[in-house]
Structure formats: structure tokens, C-alpha cells
Protein backbone atom coordinates (compact mmCIF):
# COMPACT_ATOMS: atom_id res chain seq x y z
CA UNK A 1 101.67 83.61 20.20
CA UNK A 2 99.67 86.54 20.27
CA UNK A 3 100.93 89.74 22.02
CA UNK A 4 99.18 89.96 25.60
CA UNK A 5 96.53 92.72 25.96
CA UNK A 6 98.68 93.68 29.54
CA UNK A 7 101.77 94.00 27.03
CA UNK A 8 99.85 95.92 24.71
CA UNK A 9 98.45 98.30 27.75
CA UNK A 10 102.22 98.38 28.90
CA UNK A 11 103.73 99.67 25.46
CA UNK A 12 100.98 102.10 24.80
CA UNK A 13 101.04 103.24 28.30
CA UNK A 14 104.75 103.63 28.59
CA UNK A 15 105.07 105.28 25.36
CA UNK A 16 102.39 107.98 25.47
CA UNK A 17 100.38 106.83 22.45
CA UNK A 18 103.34 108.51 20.58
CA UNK A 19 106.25 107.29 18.14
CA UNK A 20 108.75 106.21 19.73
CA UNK A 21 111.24 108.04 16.98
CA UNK A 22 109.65 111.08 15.76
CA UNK A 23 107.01 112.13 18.61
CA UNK A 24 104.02 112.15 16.71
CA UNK A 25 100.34 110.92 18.60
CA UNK A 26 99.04 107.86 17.77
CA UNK A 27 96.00 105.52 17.73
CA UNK A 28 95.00 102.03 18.00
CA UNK A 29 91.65 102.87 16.27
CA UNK A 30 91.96 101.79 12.77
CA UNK A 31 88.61 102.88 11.88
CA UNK A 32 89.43 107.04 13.15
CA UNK A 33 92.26 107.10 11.11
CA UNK A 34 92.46 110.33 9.28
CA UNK A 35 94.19 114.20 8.38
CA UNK A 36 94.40 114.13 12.38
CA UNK A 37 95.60 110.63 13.55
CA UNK A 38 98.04 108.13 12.57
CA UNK A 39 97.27 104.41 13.10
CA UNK A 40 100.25 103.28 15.65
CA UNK A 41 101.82 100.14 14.82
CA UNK A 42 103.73 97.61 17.86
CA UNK A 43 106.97 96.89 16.11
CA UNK A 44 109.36 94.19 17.19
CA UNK A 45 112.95 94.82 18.12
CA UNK A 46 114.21 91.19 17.61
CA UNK A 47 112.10 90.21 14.92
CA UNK A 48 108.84 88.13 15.03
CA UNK A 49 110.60 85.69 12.86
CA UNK A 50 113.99 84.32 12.32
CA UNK A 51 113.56 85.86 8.50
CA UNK A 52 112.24 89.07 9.76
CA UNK A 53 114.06 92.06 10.11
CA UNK A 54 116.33 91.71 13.25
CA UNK A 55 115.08 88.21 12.86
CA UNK A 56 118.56 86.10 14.43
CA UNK A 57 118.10 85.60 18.41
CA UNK A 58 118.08 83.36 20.74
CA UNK A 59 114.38 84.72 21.91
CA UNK A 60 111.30 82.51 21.86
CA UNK A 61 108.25 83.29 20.52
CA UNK A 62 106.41 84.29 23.50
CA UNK A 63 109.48 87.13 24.61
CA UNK A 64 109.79 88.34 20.67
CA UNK A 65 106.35 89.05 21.46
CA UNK A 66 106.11 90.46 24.91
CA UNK A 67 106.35 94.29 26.04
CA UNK A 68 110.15 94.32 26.66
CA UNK A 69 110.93 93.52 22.76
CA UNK A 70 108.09 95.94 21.63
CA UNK A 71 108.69 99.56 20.27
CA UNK A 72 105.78 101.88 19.33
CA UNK A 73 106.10 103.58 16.25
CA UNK A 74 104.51 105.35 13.73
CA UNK A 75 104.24 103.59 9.94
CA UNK A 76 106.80 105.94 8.60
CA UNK A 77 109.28 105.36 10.94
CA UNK A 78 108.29 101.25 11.08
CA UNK A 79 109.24 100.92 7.42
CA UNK A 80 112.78 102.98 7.75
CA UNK A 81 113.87 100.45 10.98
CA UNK A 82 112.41 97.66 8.89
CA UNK A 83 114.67 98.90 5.68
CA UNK A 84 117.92 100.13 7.15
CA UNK A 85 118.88 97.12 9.70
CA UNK A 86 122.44 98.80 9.53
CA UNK A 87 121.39 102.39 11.11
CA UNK A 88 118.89 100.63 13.31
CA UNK A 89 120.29 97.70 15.26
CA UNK A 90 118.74 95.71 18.10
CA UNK A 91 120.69 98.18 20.98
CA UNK A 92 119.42 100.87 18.96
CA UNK A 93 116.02 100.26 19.55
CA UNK A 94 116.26 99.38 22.84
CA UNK A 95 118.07 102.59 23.81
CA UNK A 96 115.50 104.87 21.79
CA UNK A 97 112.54 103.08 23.39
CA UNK A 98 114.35 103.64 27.00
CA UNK A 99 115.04 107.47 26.24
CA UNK A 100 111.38 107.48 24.91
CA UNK A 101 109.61 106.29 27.80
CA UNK A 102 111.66 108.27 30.48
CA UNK A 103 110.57 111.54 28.34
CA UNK A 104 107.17 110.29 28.39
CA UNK A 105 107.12 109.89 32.03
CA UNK A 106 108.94 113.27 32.49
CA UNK A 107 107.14 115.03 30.05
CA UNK A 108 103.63 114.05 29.59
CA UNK A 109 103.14 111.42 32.62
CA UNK A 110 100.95 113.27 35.64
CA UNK A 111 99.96 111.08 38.93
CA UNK A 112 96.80 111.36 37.82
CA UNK A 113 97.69 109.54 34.33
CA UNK A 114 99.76 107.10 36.29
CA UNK A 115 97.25 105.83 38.73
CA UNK A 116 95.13 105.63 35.99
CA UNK A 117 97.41 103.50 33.93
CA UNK A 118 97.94 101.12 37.17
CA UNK A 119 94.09 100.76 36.87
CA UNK A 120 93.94 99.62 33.29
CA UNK A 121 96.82 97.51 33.82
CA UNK A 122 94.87 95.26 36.46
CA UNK A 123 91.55 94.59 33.71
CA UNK A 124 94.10 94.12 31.06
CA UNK A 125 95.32 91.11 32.79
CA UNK A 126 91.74 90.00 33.44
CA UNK A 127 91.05 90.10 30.72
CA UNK A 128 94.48 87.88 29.40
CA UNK A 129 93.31 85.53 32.31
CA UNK A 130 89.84 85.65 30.57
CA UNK A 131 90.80 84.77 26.96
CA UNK A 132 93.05 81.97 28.33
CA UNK A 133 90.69 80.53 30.90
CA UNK A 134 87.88 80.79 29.12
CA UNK A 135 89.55 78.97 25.85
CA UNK A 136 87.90 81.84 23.45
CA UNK A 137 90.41 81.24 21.28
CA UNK A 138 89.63 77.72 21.17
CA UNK A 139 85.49 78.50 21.25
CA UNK A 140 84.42 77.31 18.49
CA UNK A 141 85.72 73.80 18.57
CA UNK A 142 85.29 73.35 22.44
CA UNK A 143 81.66 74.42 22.44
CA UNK A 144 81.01 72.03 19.51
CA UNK A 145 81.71 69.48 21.13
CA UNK A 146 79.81 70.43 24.55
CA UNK A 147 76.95 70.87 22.03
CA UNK A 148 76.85 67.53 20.54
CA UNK A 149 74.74 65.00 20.60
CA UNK A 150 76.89 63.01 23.01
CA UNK A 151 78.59 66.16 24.34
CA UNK A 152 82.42 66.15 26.41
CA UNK A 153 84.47 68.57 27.66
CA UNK A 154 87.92 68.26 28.31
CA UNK A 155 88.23 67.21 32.14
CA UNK A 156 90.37 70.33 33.73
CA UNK A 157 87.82 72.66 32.26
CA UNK A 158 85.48 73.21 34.54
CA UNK A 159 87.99 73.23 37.73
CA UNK A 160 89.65 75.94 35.36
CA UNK A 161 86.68 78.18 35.09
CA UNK A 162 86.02 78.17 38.91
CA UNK A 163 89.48 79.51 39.42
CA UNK A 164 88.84 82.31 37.25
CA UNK A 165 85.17 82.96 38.25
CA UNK A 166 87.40 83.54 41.45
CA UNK A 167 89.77 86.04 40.29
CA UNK A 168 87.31 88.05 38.32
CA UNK A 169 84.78 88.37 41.74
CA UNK A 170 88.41 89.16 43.55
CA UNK A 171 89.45 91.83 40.98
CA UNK A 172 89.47 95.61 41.80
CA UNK A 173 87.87 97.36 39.23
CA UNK A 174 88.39 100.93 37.70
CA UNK A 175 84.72 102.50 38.54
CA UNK A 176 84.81 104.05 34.43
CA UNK A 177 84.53 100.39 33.53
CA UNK A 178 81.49 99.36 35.26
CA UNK A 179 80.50 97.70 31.65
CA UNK A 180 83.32 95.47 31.24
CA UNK A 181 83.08 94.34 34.82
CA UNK A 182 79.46 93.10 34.24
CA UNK A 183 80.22 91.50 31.03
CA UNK A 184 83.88 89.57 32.38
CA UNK A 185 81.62 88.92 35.88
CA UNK A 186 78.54 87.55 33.97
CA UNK A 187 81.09 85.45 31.15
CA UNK A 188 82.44 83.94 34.12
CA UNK A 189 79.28 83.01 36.18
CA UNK A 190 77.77 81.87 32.78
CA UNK A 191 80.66 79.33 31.92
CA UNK A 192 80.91 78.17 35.63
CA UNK A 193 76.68 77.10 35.68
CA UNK A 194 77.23 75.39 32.59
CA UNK A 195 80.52 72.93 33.63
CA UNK A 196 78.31 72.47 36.99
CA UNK A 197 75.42 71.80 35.00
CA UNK A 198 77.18 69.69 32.75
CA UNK A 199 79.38 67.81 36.03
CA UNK A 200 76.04 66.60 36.84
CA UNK A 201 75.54 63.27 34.87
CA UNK A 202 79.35 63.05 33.17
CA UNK A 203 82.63 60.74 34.04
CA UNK A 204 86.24 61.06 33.41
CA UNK A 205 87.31 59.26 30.71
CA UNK A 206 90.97 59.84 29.86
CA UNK A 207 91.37 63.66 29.86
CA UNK A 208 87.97 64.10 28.83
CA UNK A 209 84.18 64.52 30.63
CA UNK A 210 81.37 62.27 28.83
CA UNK A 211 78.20 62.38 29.32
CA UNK A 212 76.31 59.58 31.06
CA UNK A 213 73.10 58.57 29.70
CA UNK A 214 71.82 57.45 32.82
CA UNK A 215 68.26 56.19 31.25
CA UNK A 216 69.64 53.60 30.34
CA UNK A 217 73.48 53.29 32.01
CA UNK A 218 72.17 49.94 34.41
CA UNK A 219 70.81 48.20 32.16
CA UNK A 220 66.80 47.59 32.73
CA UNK A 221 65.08 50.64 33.70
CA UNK A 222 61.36 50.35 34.81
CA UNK A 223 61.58 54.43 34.32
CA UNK A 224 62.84 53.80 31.19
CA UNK A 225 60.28 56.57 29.45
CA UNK A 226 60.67 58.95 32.48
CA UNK A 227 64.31 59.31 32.71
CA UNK A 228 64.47 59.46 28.64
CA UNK A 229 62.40 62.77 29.29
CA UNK A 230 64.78 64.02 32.32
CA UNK A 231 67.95 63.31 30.09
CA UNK A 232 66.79 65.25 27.15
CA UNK A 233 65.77 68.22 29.77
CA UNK A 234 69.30 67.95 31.39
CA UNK A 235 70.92 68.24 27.51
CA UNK A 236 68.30 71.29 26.77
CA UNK A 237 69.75 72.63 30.09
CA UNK A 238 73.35 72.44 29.40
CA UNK A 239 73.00 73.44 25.91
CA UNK A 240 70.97 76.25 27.03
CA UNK A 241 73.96 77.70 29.83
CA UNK A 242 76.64 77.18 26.63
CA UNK A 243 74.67 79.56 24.18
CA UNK A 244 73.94 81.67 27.02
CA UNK A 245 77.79 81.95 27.58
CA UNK A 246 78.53 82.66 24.27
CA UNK A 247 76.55 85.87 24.36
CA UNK A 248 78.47 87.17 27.54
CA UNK A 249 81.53 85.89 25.39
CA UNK A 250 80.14 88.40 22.57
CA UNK A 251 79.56 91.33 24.97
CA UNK A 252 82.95 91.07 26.71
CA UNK A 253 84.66 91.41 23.47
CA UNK A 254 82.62 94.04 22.34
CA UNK A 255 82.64 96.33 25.51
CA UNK A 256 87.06 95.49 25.73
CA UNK A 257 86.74 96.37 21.69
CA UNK A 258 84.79 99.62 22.84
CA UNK A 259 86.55 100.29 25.84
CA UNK A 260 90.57 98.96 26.35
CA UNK A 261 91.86 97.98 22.74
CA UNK A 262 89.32 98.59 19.44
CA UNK A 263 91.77 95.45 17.84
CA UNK A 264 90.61 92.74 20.05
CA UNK A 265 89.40 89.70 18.79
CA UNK A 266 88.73 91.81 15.34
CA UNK A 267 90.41 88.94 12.93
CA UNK A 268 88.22 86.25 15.03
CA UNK A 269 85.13 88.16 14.77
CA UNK A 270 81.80 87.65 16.67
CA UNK A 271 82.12 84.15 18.85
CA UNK A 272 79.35 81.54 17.14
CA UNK A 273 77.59 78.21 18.03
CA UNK A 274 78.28 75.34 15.58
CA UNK A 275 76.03 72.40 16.61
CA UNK A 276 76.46 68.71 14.87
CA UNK A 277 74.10 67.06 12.61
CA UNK A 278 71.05 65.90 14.82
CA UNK A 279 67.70 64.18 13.23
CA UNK A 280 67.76 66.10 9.92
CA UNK A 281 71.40 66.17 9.34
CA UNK A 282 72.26 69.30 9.16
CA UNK A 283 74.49 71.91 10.56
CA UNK A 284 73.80 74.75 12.48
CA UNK A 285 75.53 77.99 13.18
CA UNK A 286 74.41 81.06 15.32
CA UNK A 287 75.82 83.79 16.91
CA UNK A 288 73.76 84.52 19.96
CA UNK A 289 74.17 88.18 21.84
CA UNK A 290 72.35 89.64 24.15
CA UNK A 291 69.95 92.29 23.62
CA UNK A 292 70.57 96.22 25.79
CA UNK A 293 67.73 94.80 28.46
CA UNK A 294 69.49 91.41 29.03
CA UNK A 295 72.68 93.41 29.73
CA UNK A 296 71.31 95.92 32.16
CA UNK A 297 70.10 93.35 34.33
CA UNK A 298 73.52 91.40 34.49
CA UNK A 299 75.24 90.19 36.43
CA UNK A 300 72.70 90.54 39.44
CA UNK A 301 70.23 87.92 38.15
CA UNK A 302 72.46 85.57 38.06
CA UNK A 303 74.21 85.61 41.74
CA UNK A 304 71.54 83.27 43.19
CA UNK A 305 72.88 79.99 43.81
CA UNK A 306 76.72 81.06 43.38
């Protein structure tokens, strides 16, 4: 289990972009490492693993990996807690991460800085909400199969993505990040059109959605050649609101890479298309973005019908 981005906004936050030991400023930005910045790294307490450092607890995955068993430090400093168990013990950390934050907070911490940390904190759990609703970690295999030739989707989905269409139109959002707004806003109107598009000629089976062919689902059709043509439309349709999804699902992770945390989604990479074997047997793979027009005029062009 991945550490949340809220977490990650927490410990940074909290901690003043600084080591938690020795004081010195840090960075998430691996790429502006240099003479003047050192690349912070989120170390656990209790460790990760049972054969980590720290390693024996009664913690699950998800709390060894949740703000409260966190500690921001500097590389240096990671490697001595990481070699020297003995000097650095599980209350250890917790009391130097405590005395830490309160200096932060007396120290560097203005209202100002703390209203605008109460901001950040509200898109980073959008955008938690928005990797877990919107399955990106799961994108490639889920949009697959809603691109096959028979497509499915799994049944809950699209009640799943109206919920969070919800809470991202509900959200209160920091005016700097007008960009990442549009992008979450039009990501979630985008996934939302294609479930309804896709609700339109499917049934439950099990915990899946199949498609009905209805050409030819009662048997005899006198419109036999006409509803072949409407099918094939309604699959060009729902393909089409999938690949245009996946571009919002590019430009959200770009604009949180640009704007909240430069290490999201960076060992995933850009989010792709890969579509089954039709008539010529092959596979295809794209990875469709939107171009700097297409994002200026979104989300408003797509609010009709919502």
C-alpha cells in the first residue's frame, strides 16, 4: 500500500520541508536536486517490512505507511537511523518527529502558511479519492476490457464514479489551483459519460456489466442491417468517452506532478490505451493527451447534459 498523497501533504507540511534531525531544507523534486537542495526522503519509524529496520510490530501495512509512522529526513540522517537501530529506537523517532513539528509550527509556521496548508490538504484528498475511484492504478487492465470487442466493466463502477463526480463538483478549491480543478472536474465528468454511455445497452452478470448486442439479442430482427449499424456507433461512442478519459487521466497527473507532489504516478508513467486483437489481430497501444486548446476549453464544454 502506497503512502496517501494527504499523508504525504501531512508529513511535508508538518515538518517544514526540513529534516527532521539535523534542520536542513528539503525537496520532493528529484529532478532540482543540486549544491542547493537535498532530495527529502519519507522514512518509516516501524519499518515497511517485518525485515526492515524497526521491522517487528504489530502494525499493518496501511498504518506502517500512513503519516503517524512517517519521519522526514534528509539521506544522511536516513542511513544513520537505518544503521544504528540501538541509538535510534521506535520512541526515539517518535519523540524527535514530535519536538520537530512543534518547532516547525513555532518557528517557521505563520497563519498565512497554515491556512494555506489546510487548503492543500483538502485537493490532496481529492485527489486520494481520485486515484481510488477512478481505479488509475488499475487503468490499464480495466480500460482493456471496456475496450474490447465484447467490452464489461465491473458492475459497482459506474455508481462509483457518480459518487466521486459528486465530491469533486462539492470540493472547495484553493483559487492557485485553478488547473488541477479543471483537469480532476473534467477526469470526472469524462469517466461518468462513458459508464452512462456504456449503462445504455449492458446487464449485470455476476459482478460484472456486459454488453448487449441488441441486433440480434431476440432472435429475428427485420432491422437486422440497421441496428448492426447503431451497435457499432454505440461501441465507437463508448470507446470514444474511454480514450477521451484517459487524456483527462494524463493531464490530472501531470498538472498534481507539476503542482502538489513532482513523484506522483512517476514509476507508472503516462496512463495508455491497450485495445484487443480486432479483424487484423493485432494489438494496439496509445497514449492519448490532450493538446493546450483542448485544455483551455475544459471543463465548460462538457457541463451540458450533466
Amino acid at each position: 500500500m502506497a503512502v496517501s498523497q494527504k499523508d504525504i501533504k501531512l508529513l511535508w507540511g508538518r515538518s517544514g520541508n526540513r529534516c527532521s534531525i539535523c534542520k536542513t531544507e528539503l525537496t520532493q523534486d528529484s529532478s532540482a536536486v543540486g549544491s542547493e537542495f537535498t532530495l527529502g526522503q519519507m522514512a518509516h519509524i516501524v519499518g515497511e517490512k517485518t525485515d526492515a529496520p524497526r521491522g517487528s510490530s504489530i502494525l499493518s501495512p496501511d498504518e506502517r505507511n500512513s503519516y503517524h509512522n512517517l519521519i522526514l529526513l534528509c539521506p544522511t540522517d536516513h542511513t544513520i537511523i537505518d544503521k544504528n537501530e540501538v541509538d535510534w529506537p521506535i520512541e526515539k523517532l517518535h519523540q524527535v518527529k514530535s519536538e520537530h513539528e512543534l518547532w516547525v509550527r513555532e518557528t517557521l509556521s505563520t497563519t498565512e502558511d497554515l491556512q494555506a496548508q489546510a487548503s492543500k490538504l483538502v485537493v490532496t484528498h481529492i485527489i486520494d479519492a481520485t486515484v481510488e475511484a477512478c481505479e488509475l492504478l488499475n487503468w490499464k487492465n480495466w480500460t482493456s476490457w471496456a475496450l474490447s470487442s465484447i467490452p464489461y466493466w465491473d458492475a459497482d463502477f459506474p455508481a462509483q464514479l457518480f459518487e466521486h463526480l459528486q465530491k469533486v463538483r462539492a470540493a472547495i478549491w484553493p483559487s492557485e489551483l485553478e488547473e488541477l480543478k479543471n483537469a480532476s472536474l473534467t477526469l470526472a465528468i469524462l469517466l461518468h459519460r462513458a459508464a452512462e454511455e456504456f449503462r445504455k445497452h449492458c446487464e449485470r452478470e455476476g459482478d460484472r456489466l456486459r454488453v448487449v448486442p441488441f441486433y440480434k439479442a431476440y432472435g429475428f430482427n427485420e432491422n437486422y442491417d440497421r441496428d448492426v449499424k447503431l451497435y457499432e456507433a454505440w461501441l465507437d461512442q463508448c470507446y470514444y468517452w474511454v480514450t477521451e478519459a484517459t487524456k483527462a487521466a494524463n493531464w490530472f497527473a501531470d498538472t498534481v506532478r507539476k503542482d502538489i507532489n513532482p513523484l506522483f504516478f512517476v514509476e507508472n508513467g503516462k496512463f495508455g490505451l491497450l485495445q484487443s486483437p480486432f479483424e487484423d489481430l493485432r494489438y494496439y497501444y496509445t497514449v492519448p493527451e490532450f493538446s493546450e486548446d483542448e485544455k483551455q476549453k475544459l471543463p465548460s464544454t462538457l457541463y451540458e447534459k450533466l
